[in-house]
Structures are given as C-alpha cells and as structure tokens.
PDB file of N, CA and C in Angstrom:
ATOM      1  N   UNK A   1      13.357   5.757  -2.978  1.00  0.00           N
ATOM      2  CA  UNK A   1      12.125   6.434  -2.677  1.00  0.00           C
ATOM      3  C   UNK A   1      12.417   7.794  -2.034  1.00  0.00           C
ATOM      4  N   UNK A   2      13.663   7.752  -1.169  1.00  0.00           N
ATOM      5  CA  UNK A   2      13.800   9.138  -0.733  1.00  0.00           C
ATOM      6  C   UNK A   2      15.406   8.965  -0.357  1.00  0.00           C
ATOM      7  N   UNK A   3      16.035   9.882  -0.052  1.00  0.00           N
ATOM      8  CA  UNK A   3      17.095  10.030  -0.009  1.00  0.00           C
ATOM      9  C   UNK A   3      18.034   9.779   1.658  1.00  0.00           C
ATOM     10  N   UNK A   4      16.634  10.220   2.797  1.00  0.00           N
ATOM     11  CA  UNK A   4      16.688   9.212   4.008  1.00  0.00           C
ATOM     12  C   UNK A   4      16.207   8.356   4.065  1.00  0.00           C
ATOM     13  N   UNK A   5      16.608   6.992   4.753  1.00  0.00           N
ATOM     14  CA  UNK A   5      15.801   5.847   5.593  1.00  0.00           C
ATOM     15  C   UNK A   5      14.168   6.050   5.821  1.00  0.00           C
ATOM     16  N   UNK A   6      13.487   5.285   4.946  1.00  0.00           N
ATOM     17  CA  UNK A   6      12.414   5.182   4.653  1.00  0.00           C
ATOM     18  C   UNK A   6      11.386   4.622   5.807  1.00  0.00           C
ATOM     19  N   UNK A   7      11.249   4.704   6.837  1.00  0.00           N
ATOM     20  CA  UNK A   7      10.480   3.855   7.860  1.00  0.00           C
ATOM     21  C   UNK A   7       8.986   3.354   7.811  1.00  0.00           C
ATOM     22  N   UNK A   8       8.206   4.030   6.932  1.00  0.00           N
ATOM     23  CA  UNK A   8       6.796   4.162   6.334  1.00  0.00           C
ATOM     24  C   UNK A   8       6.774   4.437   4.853  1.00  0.00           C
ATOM     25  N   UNK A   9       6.590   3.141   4.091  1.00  0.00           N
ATOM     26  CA  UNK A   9       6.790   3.824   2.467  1.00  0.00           C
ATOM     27  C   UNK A   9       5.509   4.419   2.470  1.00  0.00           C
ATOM     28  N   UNK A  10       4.343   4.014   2.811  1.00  0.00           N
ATOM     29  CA  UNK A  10       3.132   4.697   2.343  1.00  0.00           C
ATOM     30  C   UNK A  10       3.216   6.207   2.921  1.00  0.00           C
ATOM     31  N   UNK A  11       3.759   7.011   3.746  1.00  0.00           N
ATOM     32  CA  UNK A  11       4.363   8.486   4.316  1.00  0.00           C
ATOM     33  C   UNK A  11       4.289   9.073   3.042  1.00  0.00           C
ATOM     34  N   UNK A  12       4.656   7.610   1.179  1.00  0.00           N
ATOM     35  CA  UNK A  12       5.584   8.704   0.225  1.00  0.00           C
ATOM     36  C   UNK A  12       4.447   8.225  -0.540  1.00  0.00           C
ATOM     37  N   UNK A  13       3.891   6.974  -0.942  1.00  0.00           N
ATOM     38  CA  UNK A  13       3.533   6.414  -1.918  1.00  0.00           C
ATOM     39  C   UNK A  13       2.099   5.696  -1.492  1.00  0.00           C
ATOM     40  N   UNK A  14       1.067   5.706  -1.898  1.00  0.00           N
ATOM     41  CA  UNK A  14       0.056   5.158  -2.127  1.00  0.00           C
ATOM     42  C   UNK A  14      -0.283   3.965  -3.483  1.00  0.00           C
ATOM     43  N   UNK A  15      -1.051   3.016  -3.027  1.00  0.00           N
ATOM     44  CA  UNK A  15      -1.575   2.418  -4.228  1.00  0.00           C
ATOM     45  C   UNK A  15      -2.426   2.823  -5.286  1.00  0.00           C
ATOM     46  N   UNK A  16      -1.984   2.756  -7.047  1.00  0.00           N
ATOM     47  CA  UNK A  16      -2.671   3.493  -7.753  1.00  0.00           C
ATOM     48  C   UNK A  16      -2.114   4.866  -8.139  1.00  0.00           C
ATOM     49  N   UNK A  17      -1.376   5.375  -7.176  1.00  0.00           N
ATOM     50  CA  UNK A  17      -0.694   6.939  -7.372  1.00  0.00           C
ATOM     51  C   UNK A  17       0.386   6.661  -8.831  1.00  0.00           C
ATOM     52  N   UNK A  18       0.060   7.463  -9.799  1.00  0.00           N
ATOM     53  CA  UNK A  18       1.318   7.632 -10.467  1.00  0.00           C
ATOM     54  C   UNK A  18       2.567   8.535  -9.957  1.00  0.00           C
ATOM     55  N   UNK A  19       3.944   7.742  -9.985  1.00  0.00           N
ATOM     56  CA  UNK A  19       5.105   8.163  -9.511  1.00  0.00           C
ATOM     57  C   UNK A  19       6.101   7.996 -10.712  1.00  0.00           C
ATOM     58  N   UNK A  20       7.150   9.268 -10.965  1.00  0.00           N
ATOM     59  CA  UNK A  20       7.991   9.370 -11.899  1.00  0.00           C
ATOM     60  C   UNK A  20       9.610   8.325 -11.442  1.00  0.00           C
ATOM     61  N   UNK A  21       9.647   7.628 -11.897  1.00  0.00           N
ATOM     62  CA  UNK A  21      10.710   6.343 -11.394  1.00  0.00           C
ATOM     63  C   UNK A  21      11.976   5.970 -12.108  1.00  0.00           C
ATOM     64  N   UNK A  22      13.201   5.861 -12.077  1.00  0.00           N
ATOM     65  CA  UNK A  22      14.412   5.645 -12.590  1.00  0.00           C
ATOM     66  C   UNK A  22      14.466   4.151 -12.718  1.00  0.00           C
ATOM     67  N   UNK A  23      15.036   3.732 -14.084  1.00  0.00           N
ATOM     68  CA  UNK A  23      15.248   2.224 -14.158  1.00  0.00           C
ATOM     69  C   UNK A  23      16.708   2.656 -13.174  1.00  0.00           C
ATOM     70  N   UNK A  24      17.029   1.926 -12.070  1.00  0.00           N
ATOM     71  CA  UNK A  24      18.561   2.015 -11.326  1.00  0.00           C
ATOM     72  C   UNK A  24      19.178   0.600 -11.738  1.00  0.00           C
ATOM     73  N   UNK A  25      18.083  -0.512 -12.120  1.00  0.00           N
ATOM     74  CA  UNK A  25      19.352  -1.473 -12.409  1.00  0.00           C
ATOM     75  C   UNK A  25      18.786  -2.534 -13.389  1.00  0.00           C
ATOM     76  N   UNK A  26      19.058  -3.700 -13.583  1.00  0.00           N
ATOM     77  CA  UNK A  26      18.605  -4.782 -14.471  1.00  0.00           C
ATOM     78  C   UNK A  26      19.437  -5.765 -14.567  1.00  0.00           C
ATOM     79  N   UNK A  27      18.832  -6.653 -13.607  1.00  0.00           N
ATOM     80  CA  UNK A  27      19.670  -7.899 -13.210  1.00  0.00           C
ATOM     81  C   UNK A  27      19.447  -8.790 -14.072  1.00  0.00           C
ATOM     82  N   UNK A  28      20.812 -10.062 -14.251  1.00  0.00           N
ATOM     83  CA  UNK A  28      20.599 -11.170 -14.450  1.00  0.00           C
ATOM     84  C   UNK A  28      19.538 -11.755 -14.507  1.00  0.00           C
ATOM     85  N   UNK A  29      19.284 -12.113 -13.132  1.00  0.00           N
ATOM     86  CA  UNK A  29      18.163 -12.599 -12.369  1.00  0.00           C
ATOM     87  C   UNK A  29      16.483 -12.847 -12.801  1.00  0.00           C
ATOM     88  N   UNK A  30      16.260 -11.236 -13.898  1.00  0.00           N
ATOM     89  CA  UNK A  30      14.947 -10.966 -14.227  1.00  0.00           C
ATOM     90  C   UNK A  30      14.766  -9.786 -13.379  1.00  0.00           C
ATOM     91  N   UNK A  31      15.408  -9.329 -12.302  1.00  0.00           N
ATOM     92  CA  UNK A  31      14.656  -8.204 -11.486  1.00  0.00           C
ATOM     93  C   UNK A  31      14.981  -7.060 -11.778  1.00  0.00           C
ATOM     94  N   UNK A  32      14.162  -5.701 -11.686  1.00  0.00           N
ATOM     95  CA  UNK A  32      13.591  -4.530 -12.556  1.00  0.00           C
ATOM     96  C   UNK A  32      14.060  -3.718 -11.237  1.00  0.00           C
ATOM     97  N   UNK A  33      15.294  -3.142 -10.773  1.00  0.00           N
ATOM     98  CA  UNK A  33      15.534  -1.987  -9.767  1.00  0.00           C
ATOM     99  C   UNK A  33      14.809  -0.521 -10.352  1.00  0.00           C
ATOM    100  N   UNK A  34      13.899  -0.165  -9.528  1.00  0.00           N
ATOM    101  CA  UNK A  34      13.268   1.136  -9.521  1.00  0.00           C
ATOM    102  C   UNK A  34      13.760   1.863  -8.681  1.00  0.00           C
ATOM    103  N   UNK A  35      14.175   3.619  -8.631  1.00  0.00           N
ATOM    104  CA  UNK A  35      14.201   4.449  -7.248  1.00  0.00           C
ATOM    105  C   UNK A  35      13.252   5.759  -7.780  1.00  0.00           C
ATOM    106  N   UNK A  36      12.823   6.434  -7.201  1.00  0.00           N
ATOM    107  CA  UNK A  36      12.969   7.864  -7.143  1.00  0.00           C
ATOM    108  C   UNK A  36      13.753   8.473  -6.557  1.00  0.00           C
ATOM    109  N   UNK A  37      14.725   8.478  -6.683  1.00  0.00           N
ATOM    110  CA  UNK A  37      16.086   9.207  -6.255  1.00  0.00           C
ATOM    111  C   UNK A  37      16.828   8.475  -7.056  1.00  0.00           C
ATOM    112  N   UNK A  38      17.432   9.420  -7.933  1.00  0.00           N
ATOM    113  CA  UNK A  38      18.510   8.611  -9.039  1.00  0.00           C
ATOM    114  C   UNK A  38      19.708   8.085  -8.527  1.00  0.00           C
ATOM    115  N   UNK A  39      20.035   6.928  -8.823  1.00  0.00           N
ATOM    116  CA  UNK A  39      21.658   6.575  -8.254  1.00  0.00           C
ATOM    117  C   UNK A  39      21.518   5.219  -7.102  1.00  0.00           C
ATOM    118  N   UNK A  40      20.326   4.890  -6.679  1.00  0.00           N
ATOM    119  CA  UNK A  40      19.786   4.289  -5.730  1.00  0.00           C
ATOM    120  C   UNK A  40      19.829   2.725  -6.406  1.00  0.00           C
ATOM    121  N   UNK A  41      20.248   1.932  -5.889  1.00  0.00           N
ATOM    122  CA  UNK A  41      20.359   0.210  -6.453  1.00  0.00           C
ATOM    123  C   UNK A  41      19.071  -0.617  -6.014  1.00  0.00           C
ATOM    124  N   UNK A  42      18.514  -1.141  -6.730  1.00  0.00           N
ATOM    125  CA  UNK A  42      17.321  -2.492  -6.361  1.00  0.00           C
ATOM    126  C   UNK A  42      18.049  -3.402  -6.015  1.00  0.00           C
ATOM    127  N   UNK A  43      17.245  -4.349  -5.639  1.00  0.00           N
ATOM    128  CA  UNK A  43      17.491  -5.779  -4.962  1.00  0.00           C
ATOM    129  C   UNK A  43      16.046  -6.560  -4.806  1.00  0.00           C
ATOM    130  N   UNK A  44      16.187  -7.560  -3.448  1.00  0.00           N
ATOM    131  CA  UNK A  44      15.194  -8.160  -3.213  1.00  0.00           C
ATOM    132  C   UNK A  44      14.990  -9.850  -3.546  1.00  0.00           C
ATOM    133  N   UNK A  45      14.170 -10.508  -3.028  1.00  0.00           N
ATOM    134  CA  UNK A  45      14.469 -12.055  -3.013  1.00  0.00           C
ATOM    135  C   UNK A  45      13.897 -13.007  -4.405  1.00  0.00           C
ATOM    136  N   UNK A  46      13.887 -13.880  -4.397  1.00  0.00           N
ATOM    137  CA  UNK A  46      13.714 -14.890  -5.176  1.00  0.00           C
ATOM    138  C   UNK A  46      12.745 -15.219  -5.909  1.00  0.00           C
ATOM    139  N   UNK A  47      12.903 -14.853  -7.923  1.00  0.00           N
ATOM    140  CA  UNK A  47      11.339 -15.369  -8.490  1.00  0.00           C
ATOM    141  C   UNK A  47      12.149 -15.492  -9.956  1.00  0.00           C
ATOM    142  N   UNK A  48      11.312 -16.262 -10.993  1.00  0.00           N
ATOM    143  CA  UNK A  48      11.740 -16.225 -11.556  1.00  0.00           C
ATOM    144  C   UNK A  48      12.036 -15.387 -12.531  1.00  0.00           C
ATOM    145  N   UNK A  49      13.007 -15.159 -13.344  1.00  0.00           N
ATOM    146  CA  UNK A  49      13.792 -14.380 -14.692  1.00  0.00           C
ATOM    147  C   UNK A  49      12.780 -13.561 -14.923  1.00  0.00           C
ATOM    148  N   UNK A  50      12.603 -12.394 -14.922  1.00  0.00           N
ATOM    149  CA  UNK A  50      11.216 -12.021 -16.684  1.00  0.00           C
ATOM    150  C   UNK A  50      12.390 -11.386 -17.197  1.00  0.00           C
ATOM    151  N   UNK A  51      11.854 -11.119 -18.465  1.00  0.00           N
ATOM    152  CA  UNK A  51      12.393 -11.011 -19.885  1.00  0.00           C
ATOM    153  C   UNK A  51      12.592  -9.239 -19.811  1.00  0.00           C
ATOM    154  N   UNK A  52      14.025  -8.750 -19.724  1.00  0.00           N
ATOM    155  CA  UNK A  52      13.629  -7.012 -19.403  1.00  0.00           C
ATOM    156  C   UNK A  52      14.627  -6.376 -20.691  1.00  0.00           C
ATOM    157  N   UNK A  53      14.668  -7.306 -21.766  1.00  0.00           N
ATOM    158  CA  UNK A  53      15.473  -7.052 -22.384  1.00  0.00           C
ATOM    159  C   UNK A  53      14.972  -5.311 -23.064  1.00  0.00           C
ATOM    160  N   UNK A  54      13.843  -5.739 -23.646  1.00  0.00           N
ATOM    161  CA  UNK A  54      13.010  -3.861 -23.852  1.00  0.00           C
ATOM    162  C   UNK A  54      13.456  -3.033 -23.188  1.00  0.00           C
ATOM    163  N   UNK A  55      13.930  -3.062 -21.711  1.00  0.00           N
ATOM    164  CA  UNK A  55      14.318  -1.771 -20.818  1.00  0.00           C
ATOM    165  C   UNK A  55      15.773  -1.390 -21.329  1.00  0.00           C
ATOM    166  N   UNK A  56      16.751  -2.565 -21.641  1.00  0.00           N
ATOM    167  CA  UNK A  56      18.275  -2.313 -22.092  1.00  0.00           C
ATOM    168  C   UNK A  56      18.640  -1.339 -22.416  1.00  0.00           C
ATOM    169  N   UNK A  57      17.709  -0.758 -23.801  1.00  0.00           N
ATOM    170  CA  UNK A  57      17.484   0.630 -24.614  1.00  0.00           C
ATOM    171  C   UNK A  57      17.739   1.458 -23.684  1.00  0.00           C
ATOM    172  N   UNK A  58      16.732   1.973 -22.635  1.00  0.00           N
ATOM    173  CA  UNK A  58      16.286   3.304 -21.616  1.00  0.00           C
ATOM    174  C   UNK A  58      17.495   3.781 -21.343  1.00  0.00           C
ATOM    175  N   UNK A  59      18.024   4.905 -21.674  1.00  0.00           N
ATOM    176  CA  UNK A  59      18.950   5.732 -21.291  1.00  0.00           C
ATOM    177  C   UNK A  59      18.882   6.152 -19.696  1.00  0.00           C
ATOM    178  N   UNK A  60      20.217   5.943 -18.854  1.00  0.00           N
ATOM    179  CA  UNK A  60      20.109   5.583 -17.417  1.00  0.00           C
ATOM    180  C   UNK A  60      19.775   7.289 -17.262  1.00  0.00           C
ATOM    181  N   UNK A  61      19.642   8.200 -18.120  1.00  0.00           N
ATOM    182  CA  UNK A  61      19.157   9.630 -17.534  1.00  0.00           C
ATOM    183  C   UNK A  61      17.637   9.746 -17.487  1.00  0.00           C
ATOM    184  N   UNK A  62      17.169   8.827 -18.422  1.00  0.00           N
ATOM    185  CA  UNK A  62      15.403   8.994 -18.934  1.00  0.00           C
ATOM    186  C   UNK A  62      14.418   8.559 -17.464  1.00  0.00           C
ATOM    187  N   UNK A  63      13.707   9.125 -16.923  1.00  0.00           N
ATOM    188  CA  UNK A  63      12.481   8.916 -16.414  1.00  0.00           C
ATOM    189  C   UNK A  63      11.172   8.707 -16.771  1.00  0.00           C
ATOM    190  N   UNK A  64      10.805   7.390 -15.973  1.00  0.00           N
ATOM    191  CA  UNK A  64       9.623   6.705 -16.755  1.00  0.00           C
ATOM    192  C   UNK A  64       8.417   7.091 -15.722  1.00  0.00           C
ATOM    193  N   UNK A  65       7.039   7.391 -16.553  1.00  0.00           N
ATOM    194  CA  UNK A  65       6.391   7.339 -15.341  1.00  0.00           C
ATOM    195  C   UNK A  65       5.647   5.960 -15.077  1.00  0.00           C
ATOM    196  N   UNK A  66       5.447   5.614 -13.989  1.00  0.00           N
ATOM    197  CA  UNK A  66       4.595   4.490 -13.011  1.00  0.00           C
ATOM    198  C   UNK A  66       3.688   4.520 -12.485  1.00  0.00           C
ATOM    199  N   UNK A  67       2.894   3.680 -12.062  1.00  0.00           N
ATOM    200  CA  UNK A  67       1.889   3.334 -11.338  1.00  0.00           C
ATOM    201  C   UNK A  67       2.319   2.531 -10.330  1.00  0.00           C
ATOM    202  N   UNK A  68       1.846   2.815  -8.602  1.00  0.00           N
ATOM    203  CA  UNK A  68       2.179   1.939  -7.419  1.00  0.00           C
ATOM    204  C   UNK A  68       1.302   0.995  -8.051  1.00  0.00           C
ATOM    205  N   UNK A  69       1.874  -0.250  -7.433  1.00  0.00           N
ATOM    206  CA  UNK A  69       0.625  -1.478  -7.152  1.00  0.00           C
ATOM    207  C   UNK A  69       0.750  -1.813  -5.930  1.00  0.00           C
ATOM    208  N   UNK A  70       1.554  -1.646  -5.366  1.00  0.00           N
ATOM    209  CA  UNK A  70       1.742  -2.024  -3.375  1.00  0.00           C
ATOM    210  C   UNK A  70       2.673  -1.879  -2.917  1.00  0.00           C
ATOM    211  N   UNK A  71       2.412  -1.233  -1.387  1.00  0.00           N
ATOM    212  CA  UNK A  71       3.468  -0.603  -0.761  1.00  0.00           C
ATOM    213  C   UNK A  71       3.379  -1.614   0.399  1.00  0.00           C
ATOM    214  N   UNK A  72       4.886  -2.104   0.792  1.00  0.00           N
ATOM    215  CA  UNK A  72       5.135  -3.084   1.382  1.00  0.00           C
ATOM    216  C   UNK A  72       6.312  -2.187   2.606  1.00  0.00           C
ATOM    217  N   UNK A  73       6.713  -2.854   3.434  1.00  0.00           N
ATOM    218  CA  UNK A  73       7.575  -2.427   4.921  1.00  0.00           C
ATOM    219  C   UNK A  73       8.509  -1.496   4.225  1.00  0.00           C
ATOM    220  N   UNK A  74       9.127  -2.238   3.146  1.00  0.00           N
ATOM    221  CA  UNK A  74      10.319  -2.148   2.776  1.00  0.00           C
ATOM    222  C   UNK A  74      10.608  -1.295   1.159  1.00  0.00           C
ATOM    223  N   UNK A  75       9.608  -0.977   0.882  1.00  0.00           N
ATOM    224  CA  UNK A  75       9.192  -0.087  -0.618  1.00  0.00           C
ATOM    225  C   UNK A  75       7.459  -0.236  -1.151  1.00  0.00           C
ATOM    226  N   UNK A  76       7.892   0.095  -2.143  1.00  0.00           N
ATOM    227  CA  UNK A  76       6.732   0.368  -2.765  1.00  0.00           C
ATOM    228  C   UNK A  76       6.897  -0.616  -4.139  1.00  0.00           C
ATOM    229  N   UNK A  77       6.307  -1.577  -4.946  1.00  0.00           N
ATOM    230  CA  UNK A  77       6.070  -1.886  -6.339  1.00  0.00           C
ATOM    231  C   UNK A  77       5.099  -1.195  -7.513  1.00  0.00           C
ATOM    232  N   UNK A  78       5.927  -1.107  -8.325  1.00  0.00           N
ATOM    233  CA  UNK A  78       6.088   0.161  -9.057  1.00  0.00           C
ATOM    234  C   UNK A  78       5.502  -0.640 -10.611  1.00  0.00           C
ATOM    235  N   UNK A  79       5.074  -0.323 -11.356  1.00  0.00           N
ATOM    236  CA  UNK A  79       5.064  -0.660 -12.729  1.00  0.00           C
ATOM    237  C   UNK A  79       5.134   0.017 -13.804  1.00  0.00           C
ATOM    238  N   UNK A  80       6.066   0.106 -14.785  1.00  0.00           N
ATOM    239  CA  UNK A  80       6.463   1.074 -15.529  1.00  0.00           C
ATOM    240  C   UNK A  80       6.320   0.501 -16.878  1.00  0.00           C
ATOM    241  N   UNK A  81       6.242   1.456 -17.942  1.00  0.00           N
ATOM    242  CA  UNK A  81       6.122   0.974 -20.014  1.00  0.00           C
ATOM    243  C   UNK A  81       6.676   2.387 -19.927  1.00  0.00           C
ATOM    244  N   UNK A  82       7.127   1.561 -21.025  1.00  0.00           N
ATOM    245  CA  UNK A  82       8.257   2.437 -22.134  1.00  0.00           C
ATOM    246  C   UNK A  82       7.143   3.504 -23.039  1.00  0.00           C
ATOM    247  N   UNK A  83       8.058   4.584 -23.009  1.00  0.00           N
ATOM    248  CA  UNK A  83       6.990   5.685 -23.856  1.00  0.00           C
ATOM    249  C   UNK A  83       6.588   5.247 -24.744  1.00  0.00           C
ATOM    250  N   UNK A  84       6.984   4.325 -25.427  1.00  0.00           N
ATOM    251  CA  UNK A  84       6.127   3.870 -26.709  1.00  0.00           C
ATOM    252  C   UNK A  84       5.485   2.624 -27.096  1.00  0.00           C
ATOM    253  N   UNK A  85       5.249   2.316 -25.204  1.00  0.00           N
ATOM    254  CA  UNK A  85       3.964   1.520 -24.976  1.00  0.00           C
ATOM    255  C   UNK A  85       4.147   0.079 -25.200  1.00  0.00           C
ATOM    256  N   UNK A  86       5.657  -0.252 -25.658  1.00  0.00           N
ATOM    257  CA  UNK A  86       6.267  -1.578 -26.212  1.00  0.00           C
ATOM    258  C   UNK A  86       6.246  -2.726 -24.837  1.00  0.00           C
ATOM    259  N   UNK A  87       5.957  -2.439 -24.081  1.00  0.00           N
ATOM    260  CA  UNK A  87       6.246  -2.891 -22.850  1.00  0.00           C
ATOM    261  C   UNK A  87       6.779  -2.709 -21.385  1.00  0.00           C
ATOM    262  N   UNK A  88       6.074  -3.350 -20.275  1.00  0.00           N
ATOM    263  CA  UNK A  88       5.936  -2.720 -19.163  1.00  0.00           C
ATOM    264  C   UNK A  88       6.549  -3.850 -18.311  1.00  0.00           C
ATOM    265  N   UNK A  89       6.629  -3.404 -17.152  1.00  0.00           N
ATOM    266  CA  UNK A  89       7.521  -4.102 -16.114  1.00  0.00           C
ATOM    267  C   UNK A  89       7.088  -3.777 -14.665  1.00  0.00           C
ATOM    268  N   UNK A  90       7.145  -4.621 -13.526  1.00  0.00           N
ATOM    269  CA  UNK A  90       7.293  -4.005 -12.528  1.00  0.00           C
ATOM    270  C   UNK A  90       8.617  -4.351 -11.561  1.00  0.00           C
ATOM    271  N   UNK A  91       9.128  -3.344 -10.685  1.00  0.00           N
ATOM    272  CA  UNK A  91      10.573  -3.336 -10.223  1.00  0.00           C
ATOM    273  C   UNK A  91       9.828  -2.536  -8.781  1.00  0.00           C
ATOM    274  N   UNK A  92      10.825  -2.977  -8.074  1.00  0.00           N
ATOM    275  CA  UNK A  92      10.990  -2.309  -6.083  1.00  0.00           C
ATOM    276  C   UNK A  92      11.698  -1.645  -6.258  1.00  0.00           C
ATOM    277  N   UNK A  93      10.714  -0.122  -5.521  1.00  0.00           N
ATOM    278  CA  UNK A  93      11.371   0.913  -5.727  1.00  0.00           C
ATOM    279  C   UNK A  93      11.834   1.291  -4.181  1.00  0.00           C
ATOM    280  N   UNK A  94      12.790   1.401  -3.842  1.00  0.00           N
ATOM    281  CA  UNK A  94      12.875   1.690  -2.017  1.00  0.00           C
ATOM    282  C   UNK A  94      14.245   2.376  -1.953  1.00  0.00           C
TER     283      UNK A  94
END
C-alpha cells in the first residue's frame, strides 16, 4: 500500500475507491497477494483454495485496476478482473 509502515490503511484507501494494484503473488493456498507498491509480498490467515489459475497469465509488470471492498488494521481488500473481464479475484493489499 505504501512503501512506509502503514498505521491507518484508510489515511490511503477508502471503500468503493478504485485503486491501480499489482498481482505480487499467488499462492498454493488459493490466496491473491495485492500491493500498490510493486515488489511487496501478500500473506494472511486461513480460508479455503479459490481457483486463481486465470491470474497465472498476468505478466508480473501489468497493473490491474481494483475496487476496495474493506479496509481493515492491517490493509485494505482489493478486488481485481482481468482486462478482458474473464475473471475477478479479491487479494490483501498492505
């Protein structure tokens, strides 16, 4: 989300705001790492798998744009589709 220690995500991000967002990772797991600041790793706790195979494609230079859905202590959730509308995802962007 920013390049210092984030103490207030809403300072950056509101709910509803569109924000331009980097896929940073794509776990095993099912989970969708978002940053705005390129180079930045996701994480975060326990749910099950979703299917992110559609994102595989996204070239790690391409920026997607997003929509917040909620800004939490610790980031913001982000939801992103592929320019050609094939499918969308949401990933923690912090």
């Amino acid at each position: 989300m920013a390049n210092e220690r984030v103490e207030d995500p809403n300072d950056y991000v509101e709910v509803g705001q569109e924000v331009d967002v980097w896929v940073s990772e794509i776990r095993d797991d099912g989970k969708l790492g978002l940053t705005m600041v390129e180079g930045k790793i996701g994480g975060g706790g326990g749910r099950r798998p979703a299917d992110l195979t559609s994102f595989e494609a996204v070239d790690p230079d391409e920026w997607l744009s997003g929509t917040v859905d909620n800004v939490l202590d610790f980031g913001a959730f982000v939801t992103v589709t592929l320019p050609d509308g094939s499918a969308s995802a949401s990933g923690l962007v912090h």
